[in-house]
N, C-alpha and C. Protein backbone atom coordinates (compact mmCIF):
# COMPACT_ATOMS: atom_id res chain seq x y z
N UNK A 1 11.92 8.70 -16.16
CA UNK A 1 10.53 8.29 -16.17
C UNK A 1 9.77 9.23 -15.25
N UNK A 2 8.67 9.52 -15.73
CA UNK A 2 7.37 10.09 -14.90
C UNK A 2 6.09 10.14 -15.71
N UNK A 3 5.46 9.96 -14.19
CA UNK A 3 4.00 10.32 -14.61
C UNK A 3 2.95 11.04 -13.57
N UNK A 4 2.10 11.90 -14.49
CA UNK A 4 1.43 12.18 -13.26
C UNK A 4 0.17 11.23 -12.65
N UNK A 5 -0.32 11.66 -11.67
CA UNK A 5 -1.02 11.16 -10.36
C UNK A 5 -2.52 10.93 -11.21
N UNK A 6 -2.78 11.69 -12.16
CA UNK A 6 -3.98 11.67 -13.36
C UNK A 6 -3.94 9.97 -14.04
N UNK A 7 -2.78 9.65 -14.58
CA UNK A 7 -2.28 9.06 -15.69
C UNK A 7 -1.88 7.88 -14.81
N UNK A 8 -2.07 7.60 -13.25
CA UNK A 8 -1.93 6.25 -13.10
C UNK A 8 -2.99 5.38 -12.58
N UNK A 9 -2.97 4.34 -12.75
CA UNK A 9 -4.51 3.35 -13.30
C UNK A 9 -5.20 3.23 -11.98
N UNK A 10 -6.07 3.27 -11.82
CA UNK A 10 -6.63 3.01 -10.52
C UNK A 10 -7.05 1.42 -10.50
N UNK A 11 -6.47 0.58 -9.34
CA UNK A 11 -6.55 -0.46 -9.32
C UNK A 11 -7.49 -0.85 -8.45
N UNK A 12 -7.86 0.06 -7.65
CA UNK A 12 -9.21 -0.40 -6.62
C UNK A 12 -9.79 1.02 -6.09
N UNK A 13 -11.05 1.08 -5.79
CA UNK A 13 -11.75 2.18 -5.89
C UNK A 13 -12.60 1.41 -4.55
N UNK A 14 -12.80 1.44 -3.54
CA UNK A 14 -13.44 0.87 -2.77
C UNK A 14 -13.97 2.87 -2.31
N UNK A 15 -15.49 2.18 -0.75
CA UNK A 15 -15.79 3.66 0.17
C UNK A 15 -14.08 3.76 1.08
N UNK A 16 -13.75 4.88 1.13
CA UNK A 16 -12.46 5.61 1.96
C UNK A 16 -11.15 4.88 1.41
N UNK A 17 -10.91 4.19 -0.08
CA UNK A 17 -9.43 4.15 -0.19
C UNK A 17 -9.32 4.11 -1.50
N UNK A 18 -8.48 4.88 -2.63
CA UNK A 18 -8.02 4.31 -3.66
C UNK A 18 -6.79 4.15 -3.75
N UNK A 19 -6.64 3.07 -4.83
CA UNK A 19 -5.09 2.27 -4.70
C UNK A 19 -4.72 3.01 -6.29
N UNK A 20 -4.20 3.26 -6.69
CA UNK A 20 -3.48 3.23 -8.32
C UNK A 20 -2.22 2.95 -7.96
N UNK A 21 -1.78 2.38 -9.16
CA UNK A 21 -0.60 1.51 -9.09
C UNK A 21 -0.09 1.71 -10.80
N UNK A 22 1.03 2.09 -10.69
CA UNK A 22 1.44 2.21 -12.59
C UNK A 22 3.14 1.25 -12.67
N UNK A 23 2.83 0.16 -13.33
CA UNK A 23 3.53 -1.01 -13.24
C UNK A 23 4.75 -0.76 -14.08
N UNK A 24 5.74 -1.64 -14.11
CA UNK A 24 6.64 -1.45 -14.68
C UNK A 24 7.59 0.03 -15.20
N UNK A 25 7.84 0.93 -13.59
CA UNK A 25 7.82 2.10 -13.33
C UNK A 25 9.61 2.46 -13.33
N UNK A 26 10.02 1.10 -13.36
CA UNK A 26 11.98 0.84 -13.32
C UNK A 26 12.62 -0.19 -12.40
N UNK A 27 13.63 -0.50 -12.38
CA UNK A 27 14.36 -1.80 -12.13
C UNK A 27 14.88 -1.71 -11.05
N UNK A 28 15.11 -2.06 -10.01
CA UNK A 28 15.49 -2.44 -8.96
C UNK A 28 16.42 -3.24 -8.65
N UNK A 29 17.57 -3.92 -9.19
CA UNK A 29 18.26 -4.68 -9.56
C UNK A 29 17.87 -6.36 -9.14
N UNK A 30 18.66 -6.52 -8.06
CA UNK A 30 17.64 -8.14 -8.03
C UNK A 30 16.45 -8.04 -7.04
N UNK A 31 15.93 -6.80 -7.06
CA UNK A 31 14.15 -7.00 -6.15
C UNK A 31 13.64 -7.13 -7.93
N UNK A 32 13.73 -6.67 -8.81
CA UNK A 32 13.33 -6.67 -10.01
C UNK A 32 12.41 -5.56 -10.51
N UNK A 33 11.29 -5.55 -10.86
CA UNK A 33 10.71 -4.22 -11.81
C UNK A 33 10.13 -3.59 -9.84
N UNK A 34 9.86 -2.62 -10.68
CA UNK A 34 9.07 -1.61 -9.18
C UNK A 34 7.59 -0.63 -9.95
N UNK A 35 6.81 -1.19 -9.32
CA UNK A 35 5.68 -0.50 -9.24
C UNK A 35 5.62 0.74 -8.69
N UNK A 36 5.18 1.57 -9.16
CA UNK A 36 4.88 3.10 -8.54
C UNK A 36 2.71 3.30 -7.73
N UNK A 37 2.88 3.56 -6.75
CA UNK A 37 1.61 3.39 -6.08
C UNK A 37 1.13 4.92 -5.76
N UNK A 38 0.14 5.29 -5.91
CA UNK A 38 -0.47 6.63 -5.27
C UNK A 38 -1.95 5.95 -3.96
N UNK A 39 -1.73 6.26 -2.97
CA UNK A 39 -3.12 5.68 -2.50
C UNK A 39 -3.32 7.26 -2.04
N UNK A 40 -4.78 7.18 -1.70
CA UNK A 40 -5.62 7.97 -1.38
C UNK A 40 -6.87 7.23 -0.14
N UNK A 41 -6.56 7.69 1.22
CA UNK A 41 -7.26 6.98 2.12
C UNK A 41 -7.69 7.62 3.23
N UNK A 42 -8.66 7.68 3.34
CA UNK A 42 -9.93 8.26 4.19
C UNK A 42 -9.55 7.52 6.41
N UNK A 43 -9.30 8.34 7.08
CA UNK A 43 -9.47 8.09 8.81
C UNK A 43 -10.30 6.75 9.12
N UNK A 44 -9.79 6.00 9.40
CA UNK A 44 -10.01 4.69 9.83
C UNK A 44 -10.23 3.42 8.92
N UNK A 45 -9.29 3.87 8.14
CA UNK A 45 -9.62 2.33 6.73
C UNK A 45 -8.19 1.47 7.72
N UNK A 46 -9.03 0.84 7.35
CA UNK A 46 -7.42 -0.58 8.32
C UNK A 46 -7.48 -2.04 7.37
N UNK A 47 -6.50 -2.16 6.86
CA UNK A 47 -6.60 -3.31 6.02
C UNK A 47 -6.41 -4.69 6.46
N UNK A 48 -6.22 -5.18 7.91
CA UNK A 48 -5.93 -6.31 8.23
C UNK A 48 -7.46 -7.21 7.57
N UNK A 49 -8.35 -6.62 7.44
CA UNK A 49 -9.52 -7.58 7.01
C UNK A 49 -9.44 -8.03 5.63
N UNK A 50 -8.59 -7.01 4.58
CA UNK A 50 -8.33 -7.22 3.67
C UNK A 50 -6.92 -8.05 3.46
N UNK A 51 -6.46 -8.29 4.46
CA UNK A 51 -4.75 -9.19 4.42
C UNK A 51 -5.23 -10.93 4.77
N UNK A 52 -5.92 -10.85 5.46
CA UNK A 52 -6.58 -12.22 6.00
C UNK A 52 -6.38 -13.58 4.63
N UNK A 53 -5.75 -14.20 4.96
CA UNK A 53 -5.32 -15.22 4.10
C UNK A 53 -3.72 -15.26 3.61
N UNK A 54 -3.11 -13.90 3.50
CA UNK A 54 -1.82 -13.71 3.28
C UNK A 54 -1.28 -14.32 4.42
N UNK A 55 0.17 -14.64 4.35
CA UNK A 55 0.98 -15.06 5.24
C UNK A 55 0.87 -14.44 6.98
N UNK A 56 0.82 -15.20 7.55
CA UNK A 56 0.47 -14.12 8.82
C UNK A 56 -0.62 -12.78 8.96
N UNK A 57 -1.51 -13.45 7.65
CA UNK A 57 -2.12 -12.17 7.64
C UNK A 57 -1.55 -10.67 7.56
N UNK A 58 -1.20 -10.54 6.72
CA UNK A 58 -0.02 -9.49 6.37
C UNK A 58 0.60 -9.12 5.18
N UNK A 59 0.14 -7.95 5.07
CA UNK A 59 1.17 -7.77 3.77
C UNK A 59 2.68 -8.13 4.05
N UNK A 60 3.01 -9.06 2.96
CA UNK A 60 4.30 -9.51 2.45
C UNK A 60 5.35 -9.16 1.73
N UNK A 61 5.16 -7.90 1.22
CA UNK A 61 5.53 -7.24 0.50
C UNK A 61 6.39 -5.90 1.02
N UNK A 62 7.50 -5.42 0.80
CA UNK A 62 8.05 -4.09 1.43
C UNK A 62 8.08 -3.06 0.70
N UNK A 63 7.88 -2.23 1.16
CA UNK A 63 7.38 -0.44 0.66
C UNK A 63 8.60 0.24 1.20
N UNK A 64 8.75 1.55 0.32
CA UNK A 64 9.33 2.66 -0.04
C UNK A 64 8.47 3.84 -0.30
N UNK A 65 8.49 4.82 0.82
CA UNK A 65 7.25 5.77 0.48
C UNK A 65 7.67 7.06 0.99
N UNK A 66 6.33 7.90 0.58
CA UNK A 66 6.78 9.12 0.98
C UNK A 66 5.09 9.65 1.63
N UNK A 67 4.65 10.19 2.52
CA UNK A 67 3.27 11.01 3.03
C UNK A 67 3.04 12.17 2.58
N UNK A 68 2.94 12.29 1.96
CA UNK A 68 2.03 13.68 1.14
C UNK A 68 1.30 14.29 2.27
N UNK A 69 0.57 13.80 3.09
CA UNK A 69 -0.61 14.37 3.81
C UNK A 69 -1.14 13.24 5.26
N UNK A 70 -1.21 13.52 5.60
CA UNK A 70 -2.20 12.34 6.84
C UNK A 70 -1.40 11.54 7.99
N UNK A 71 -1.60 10.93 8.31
CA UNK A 71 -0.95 10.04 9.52
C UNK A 71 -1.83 8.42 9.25
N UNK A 72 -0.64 7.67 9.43
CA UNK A 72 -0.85 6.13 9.06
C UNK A 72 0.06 5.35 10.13
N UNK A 73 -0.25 4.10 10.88
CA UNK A 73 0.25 3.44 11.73
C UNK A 73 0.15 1.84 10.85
N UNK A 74 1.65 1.20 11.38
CA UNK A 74 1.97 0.03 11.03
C UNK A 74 2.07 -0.82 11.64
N UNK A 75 1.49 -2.02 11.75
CA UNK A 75 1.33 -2.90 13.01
C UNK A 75 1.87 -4.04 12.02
N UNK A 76 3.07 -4.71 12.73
CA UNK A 76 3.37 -5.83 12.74
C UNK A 76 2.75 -7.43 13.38
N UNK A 77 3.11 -8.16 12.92
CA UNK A 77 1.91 -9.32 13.86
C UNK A 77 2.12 -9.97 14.87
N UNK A 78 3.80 -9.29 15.54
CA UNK A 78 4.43 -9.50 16.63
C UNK A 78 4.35 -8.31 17.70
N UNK A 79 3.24 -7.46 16.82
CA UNK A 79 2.67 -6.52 17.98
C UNK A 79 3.38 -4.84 17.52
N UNK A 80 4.52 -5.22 17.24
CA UNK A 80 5.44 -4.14 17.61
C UNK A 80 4.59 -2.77 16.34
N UNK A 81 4.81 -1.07 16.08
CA UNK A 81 4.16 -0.74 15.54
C UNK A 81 4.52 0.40 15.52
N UNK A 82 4.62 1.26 14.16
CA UNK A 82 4.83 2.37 13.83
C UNK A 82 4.67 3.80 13.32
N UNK A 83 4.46 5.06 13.66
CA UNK A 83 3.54 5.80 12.33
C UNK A 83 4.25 6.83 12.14
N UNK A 84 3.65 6.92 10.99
CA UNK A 84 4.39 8.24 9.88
C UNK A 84 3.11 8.93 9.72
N UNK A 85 3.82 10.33 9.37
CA UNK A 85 2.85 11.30 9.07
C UNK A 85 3.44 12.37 8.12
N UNK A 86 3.15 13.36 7.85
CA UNK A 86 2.90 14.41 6.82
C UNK A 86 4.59 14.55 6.51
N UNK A 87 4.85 14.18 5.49
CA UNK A 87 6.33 14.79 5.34
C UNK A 87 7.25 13.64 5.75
N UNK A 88 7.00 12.89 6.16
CA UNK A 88 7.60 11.32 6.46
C UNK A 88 8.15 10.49 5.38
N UNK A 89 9.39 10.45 4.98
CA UNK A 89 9.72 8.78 4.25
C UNK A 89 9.98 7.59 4.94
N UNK A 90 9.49 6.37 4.41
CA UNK A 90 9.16 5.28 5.05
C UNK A 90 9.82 4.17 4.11
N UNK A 91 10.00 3.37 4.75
CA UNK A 91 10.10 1.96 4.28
C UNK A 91 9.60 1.18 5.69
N UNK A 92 8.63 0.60 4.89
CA UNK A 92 7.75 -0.49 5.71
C UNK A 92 8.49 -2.16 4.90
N UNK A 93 9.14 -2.89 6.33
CA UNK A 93 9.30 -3.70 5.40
C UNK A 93 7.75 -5.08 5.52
N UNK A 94 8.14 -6.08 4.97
CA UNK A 94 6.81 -6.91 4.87
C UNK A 94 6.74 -7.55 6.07
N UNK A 95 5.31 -8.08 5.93
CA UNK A 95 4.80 -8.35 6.95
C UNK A 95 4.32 -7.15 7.85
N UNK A 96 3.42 -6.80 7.70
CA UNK A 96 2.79 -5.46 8.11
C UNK A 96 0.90 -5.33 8.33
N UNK A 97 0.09 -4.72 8.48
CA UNK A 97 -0.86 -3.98 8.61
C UNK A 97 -0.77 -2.48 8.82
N UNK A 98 -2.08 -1.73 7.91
CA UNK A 98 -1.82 -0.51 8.07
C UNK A 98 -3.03 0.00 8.63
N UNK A 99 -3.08 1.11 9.62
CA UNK A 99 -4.14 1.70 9.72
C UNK A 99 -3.88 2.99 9.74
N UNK A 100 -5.15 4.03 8.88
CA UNK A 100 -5.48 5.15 9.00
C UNK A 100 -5.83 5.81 9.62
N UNK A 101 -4.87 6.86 10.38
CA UNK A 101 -5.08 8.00 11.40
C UNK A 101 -6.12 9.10 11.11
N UNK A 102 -5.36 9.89 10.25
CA UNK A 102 -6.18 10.91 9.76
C UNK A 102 -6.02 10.98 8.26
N UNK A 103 -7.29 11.19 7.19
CA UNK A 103 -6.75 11.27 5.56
C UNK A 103 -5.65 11.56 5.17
N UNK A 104 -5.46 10.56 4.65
CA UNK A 104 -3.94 10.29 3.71
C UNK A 104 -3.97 10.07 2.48
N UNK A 105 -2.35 11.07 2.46
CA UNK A 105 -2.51 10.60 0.97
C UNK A 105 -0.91 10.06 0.74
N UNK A 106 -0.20 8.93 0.05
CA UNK A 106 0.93 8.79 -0.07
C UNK A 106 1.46 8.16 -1.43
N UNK A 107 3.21 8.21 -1.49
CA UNK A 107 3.44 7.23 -2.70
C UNK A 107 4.46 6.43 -2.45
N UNK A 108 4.21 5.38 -2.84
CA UNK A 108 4.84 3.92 -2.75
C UNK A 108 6.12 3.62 -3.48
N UNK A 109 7.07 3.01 -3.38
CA UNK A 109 7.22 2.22 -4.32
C UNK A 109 7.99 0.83 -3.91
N UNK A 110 7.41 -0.11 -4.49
CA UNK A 110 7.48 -1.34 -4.21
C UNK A 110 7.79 -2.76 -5.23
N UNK A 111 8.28 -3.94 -5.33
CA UNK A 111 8.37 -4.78 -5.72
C UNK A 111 7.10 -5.01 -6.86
N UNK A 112 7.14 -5.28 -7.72
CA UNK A 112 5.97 -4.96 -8.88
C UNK A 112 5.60 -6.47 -8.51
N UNK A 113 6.06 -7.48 -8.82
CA UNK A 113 5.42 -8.81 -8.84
C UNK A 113 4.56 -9.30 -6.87
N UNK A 114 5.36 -9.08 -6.40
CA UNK A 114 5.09 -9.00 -4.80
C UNK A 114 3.75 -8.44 -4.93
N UNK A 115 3.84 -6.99 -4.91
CA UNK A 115 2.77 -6.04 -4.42
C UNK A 115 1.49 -6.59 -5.65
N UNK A 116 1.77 -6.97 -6.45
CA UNK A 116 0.79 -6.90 -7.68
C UNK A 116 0.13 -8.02 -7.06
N UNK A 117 0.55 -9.30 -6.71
CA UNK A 117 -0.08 -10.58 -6.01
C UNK A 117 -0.77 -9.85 -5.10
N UNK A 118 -0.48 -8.68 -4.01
CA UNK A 118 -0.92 -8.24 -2.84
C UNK A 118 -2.35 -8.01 -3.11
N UNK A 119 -2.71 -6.58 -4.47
CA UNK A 119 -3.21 -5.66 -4.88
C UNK A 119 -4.42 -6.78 -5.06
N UNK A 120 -4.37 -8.30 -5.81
CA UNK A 120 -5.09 -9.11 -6.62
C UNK A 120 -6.04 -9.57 -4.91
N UNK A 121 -4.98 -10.14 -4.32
CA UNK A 121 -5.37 -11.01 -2.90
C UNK A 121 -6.74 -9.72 -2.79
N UNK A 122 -6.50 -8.56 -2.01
CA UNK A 122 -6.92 -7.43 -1.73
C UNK A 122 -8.36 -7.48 -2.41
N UNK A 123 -7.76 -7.07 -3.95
CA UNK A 123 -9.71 -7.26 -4.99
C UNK A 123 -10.36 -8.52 -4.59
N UNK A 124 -9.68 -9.54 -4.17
CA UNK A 124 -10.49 -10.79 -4.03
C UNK A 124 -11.24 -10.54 -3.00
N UNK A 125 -11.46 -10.30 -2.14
CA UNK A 125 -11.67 -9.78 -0.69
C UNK A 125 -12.68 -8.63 -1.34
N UNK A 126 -12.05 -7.63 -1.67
CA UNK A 126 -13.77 -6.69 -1.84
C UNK A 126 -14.87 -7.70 -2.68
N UNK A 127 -14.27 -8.12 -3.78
CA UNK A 127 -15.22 -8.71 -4.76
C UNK A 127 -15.90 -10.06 -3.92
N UNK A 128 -15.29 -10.37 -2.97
CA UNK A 128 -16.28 -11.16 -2.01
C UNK A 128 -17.12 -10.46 -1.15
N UNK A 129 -16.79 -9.84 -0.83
CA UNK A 129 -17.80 -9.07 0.58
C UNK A 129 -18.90 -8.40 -1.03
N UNK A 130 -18.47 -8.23 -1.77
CA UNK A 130 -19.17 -7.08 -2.86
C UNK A 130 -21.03 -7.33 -2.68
């Protein structure tokens, strides 16, 4: 399987972040299907405002990634906190917040049903403030 970075759907388009996400990307055995993610995110986007209502306020969900470009920090809600940057593979597991260091760009891959609930929570939240 592949695809390029053109050809996957953009699921949120907000000022300083896009999300695309191209679903049902391969199997994972019992995590189940895996979503493939490209984000694209602009120096100081921080999503805890957008997690607010999730469990602990937090993404719930665990990532598999790679940094293309930028520096990103991970804050847990027990404080503790981590960052990756240019050339970095990651696994963030859940329960997280992310904030943007300097423009980033990265790719994901994650639990398709998990992250897809995440992605929805997330639009609910812009489409309120909208």
């Amino acid at each position: 399987m592949r695809i390029n970075k053109s050809d996957v759907e953009v699921q949120m388009a907000i000022p300083g972040a896009t999300l695309r996400q191209h679903r049902d990307f391969g199997s994972a055995g019992s995590l189940g299907l895996v979503s493939c993610e490209y984000f694209t995110l602009a120096a100081g986007v921080d999503t805890t405002p957008l997690f607010i209502g999730l469990d602990e306020d937090a993404c719930q969900c665990p990532h598999w990634g790679y940094v293309l470009a930028g520096q990103l920090t991970t804050t847990a809600p027990d404080g503790t906190s981590e960052t990756v940057a240019t050339g970095d593979i990651f696994y963030w597991p859940a329960g997280h917040n992310v904030r943007v260091d300097s423009d980033a760009e990265i790719i994901m891959f994650s639990p398709q049903e998990e992250h897809s609930a995440v992605i929805a929570h997330m639009l609910d939240k812009v489409n309120a403030q909208g």
